[in-house]
N, C-alpha and C. Protein backbone atom coordinates (compact mmCIF):
# COMPACT_ATOMS: atom_id res chain seq x y z
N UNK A 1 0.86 -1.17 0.00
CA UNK A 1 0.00 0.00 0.00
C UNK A 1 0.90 1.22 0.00
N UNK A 2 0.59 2.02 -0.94
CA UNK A 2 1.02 3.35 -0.88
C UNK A 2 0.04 4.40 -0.49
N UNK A 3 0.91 5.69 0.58
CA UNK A 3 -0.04 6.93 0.53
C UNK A 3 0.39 7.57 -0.73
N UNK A 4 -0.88 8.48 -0.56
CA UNK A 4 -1.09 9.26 -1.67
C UNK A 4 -1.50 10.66 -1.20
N UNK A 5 -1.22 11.78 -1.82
CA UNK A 5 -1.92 13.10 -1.00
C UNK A 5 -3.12 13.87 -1.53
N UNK A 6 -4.51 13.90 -0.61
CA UNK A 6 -5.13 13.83 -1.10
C UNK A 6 -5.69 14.69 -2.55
N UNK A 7 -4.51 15.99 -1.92
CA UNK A 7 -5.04 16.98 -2.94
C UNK A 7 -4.36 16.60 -4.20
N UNK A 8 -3.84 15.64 -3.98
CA UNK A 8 -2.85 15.07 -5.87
C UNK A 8 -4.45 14.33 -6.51
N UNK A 9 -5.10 13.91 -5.53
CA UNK A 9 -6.36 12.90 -6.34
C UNK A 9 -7.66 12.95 -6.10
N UNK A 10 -7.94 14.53 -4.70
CA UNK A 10 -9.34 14.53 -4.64
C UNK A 10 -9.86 15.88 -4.70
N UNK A 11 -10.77 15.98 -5.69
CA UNK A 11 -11.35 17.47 -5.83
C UNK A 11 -11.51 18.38 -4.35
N UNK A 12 -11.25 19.19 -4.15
CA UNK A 12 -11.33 20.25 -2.95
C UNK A 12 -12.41 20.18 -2.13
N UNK A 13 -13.67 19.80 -3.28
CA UNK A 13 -14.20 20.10 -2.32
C UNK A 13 -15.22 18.72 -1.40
N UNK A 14 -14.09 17.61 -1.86
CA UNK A 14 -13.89 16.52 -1.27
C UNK A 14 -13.38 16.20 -0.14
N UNK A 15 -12.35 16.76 -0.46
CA UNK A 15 -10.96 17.43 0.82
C UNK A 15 -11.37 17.94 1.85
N UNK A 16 -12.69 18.90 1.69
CA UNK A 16 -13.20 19.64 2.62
C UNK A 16 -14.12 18.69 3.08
N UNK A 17 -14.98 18.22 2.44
CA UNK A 17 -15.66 17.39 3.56
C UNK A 17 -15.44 16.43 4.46
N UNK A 18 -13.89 15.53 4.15
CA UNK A 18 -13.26 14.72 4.70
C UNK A 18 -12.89 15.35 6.14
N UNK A 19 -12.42 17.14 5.95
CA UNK A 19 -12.32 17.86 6.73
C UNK A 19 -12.63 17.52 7.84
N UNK A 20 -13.87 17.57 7.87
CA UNK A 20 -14.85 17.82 8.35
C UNK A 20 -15.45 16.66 9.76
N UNK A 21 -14.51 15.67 9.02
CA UNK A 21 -14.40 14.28 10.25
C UNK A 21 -13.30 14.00 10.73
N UNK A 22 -12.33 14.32 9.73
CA UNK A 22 -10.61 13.98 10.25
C UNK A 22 -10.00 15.21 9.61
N UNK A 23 -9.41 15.77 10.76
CA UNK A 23 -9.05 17.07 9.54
C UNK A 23 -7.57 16.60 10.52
N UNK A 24 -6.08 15.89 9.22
CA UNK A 24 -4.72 16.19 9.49
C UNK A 24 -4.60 14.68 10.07
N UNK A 25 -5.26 13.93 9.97
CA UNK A 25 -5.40 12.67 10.08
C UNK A 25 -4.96 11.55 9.08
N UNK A 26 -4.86 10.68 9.54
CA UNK A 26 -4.26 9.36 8.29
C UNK A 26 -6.34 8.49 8.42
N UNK A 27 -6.20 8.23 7.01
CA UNK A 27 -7.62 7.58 6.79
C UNK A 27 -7.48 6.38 6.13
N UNK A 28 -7.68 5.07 6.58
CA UNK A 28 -7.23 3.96 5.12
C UNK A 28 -8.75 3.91 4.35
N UNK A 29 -8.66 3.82 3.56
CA UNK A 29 -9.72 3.45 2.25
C UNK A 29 -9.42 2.52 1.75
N UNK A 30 -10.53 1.34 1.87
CA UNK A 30 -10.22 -0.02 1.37
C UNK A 30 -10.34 -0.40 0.04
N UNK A 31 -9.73 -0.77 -1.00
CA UNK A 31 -10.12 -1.33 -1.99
C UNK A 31 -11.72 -1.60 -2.02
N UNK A 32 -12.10 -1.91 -3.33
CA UNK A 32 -13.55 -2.37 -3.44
C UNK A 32 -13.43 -4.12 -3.75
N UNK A 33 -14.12 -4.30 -3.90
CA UNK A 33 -14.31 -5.67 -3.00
C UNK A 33 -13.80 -6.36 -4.03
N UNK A 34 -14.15 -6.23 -5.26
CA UNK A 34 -13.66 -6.83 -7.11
C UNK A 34 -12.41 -6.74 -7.10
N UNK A 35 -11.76 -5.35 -6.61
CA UNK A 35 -10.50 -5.53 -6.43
C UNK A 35 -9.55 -6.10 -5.81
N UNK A 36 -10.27 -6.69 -4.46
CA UNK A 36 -9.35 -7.08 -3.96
C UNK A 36 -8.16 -8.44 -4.24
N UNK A 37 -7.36 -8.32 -3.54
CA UNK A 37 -6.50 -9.65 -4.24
C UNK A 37 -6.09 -10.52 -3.07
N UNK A 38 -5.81 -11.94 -3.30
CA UNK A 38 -5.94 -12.71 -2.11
C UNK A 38 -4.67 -12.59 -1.43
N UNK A 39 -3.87 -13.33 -0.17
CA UNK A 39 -2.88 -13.28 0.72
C UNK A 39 -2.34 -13.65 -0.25
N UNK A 40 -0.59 -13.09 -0.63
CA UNK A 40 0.36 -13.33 -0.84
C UNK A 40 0.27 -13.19 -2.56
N UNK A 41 -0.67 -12.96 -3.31
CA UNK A 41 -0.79 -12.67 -5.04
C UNK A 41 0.04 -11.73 -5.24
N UNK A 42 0.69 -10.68 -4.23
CA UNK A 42 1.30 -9.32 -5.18
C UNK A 42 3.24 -10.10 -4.63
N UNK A 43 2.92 -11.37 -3.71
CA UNK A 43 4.50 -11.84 -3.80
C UNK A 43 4.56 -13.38 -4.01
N UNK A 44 6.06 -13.58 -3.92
CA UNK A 44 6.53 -15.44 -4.18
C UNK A 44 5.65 -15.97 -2.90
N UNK A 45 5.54 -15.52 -1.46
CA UNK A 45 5.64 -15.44 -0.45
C UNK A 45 4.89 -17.35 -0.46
N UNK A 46 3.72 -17.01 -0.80
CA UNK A 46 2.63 -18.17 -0.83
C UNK A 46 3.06 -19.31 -1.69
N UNK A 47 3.91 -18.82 -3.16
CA UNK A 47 4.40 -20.52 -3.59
C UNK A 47 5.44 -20.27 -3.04
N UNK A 48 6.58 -20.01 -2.04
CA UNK A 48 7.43 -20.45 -1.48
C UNK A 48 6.99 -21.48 -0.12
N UNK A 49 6.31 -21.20 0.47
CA UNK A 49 5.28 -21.55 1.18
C UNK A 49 4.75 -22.83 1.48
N UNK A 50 4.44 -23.19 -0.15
CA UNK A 50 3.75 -24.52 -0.35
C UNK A 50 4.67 -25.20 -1.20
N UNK A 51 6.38 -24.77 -1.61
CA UNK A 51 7.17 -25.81 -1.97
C UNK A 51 7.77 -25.90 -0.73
N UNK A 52 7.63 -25.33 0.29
CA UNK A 52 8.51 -25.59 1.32
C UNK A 52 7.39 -26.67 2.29
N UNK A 53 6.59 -26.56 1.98
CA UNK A 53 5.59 -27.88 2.95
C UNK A 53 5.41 -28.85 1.94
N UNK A 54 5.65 -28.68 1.15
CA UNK A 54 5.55 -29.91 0.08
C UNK A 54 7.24 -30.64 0.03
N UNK A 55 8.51 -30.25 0.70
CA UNK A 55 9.23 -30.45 0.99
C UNK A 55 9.59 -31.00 2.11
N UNK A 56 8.74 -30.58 3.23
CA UNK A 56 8.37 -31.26 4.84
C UNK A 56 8.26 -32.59 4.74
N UNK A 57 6.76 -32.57 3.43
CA UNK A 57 5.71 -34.09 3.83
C UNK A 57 7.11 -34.85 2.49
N UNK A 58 7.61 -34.74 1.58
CA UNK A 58 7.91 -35.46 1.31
C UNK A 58 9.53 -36.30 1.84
N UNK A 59 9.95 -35.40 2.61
CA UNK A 59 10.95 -35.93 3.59
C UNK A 59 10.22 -36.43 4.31
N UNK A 60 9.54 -36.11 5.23
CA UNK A 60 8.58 -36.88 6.06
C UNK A 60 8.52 -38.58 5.56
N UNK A 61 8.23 -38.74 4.53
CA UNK A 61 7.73 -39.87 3.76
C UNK A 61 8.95 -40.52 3.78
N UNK A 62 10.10 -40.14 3.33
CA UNK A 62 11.53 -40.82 3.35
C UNK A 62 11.52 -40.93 4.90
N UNK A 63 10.70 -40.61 5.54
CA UNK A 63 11.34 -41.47 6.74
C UNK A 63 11.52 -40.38 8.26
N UNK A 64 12.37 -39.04 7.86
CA UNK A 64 12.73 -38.17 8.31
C UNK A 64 12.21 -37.40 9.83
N UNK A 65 12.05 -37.74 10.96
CA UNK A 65 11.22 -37.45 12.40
C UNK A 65 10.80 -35.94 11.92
N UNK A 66 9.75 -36.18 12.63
CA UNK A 66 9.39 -34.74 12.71
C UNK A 66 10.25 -34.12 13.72
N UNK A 67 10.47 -34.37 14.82
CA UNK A 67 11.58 -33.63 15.88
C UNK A 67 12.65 -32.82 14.45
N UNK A 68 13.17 -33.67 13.99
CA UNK A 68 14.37 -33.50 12.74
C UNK A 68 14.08 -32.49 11.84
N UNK A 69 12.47 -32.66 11.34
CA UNK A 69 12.11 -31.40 10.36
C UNK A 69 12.05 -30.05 11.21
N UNK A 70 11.42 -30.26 12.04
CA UNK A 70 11.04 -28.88 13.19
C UNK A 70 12.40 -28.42 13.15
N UNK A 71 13.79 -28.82 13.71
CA UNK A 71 14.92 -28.26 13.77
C UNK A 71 15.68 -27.51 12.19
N UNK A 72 15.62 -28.58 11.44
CA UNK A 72 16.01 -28.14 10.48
C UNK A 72 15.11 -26.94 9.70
N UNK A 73 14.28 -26.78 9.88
CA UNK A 73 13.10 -26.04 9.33
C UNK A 73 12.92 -24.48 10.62
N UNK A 74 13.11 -24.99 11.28
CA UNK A 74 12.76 -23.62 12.50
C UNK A 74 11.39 -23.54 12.79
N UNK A 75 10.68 -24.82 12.99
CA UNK A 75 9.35 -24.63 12.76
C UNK A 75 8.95 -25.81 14.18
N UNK A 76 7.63 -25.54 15.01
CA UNK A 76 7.49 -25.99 16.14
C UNK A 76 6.81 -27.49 15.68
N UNK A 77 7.31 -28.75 16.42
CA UNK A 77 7.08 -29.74 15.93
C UNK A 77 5.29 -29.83 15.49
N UNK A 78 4.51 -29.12 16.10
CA UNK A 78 2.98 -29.29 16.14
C UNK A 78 2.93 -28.70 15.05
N UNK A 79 4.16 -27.91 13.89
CA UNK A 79 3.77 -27.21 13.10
C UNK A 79 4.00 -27.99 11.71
N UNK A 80 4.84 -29.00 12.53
CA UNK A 80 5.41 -29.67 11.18
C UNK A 80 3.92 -30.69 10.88
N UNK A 81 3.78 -30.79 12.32
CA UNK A 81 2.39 -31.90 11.78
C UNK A 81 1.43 -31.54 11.45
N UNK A 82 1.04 -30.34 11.86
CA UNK A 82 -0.18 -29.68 10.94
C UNK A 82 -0.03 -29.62 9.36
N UNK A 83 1.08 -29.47 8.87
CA UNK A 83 1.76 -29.19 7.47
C UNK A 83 1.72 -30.90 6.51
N UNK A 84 2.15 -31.74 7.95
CA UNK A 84 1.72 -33.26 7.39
C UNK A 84 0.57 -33.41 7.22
N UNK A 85 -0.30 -32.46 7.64
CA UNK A 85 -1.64 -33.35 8.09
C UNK A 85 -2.30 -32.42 7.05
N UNK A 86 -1.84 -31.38 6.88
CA UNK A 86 -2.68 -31.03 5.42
C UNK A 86 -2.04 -31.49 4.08
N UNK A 87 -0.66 -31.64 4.15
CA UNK A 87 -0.03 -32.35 2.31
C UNK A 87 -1.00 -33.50 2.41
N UNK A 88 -1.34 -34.16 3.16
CA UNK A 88 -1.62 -35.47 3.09
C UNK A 88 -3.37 -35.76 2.60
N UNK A 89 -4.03 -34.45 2.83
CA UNK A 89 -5.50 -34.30 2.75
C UNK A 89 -5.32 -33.70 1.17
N UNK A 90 -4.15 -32.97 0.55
CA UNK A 90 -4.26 -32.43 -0.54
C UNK A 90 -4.19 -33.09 -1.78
C-alpha cells in the first residue's frame, strides 16, 4: 500500500468534507471488494510456502522425524504436523 496526497487525487471540495471528520489525520480506504487480491498474489511469499511444505511431507515420507524437520526447518514440531496433516489431505 502506498499513501497518496489527497489533494494530488481529490477534488477540494472533497478534501473539505473529509475535513470535516478527520481534519490532518491518516484515513485507510479499502479497496472495493472486485478488487481485492488474495494473501500473498502481489509476492513469491505463498508458492514459497507450499514448496517448502511440500518439501516437509515429502521428507517426512523418506522417513525423516518430525523432531528433525522442526529443527532443520525452524518450525514448532505441532507445526510440522499440521503441514503433514494437510499435504496429506491435498
Amino acid at each position: 500500500m502506498k499513501y497518496e496526497k489527497a489533494q494530488n487525487i481529490l477534488p477540494e471540495s472533497i478534501i473539505e468534507i473529509i475535513q470535516k471528520y478527520t481534519d490532518g489525520s491518516y484515513i485507510y480506504i479499502p479497496r472495493k471488494n472486485e478488487n481485492k487480491k488474495s494473501w500473498g498474489e502481489n509476492t513469491e511469499t505463498k508458492r514459497y510456502l507450499k514448496e517448502r511444505d511440500n518439501e516437509i511431507f515429502n521428507k517426512y515420507l523418506l522417513g525423516v522425524a518430525v523432531e528433525t524437520l522442526s529443527e532443520q526447518y525452524f518450525l514448532t514440531e505441532s507445526s510440522i504436523r499440521r503441514i503433514i496433516r494437510k499435504e496429506k489431505s491435498d
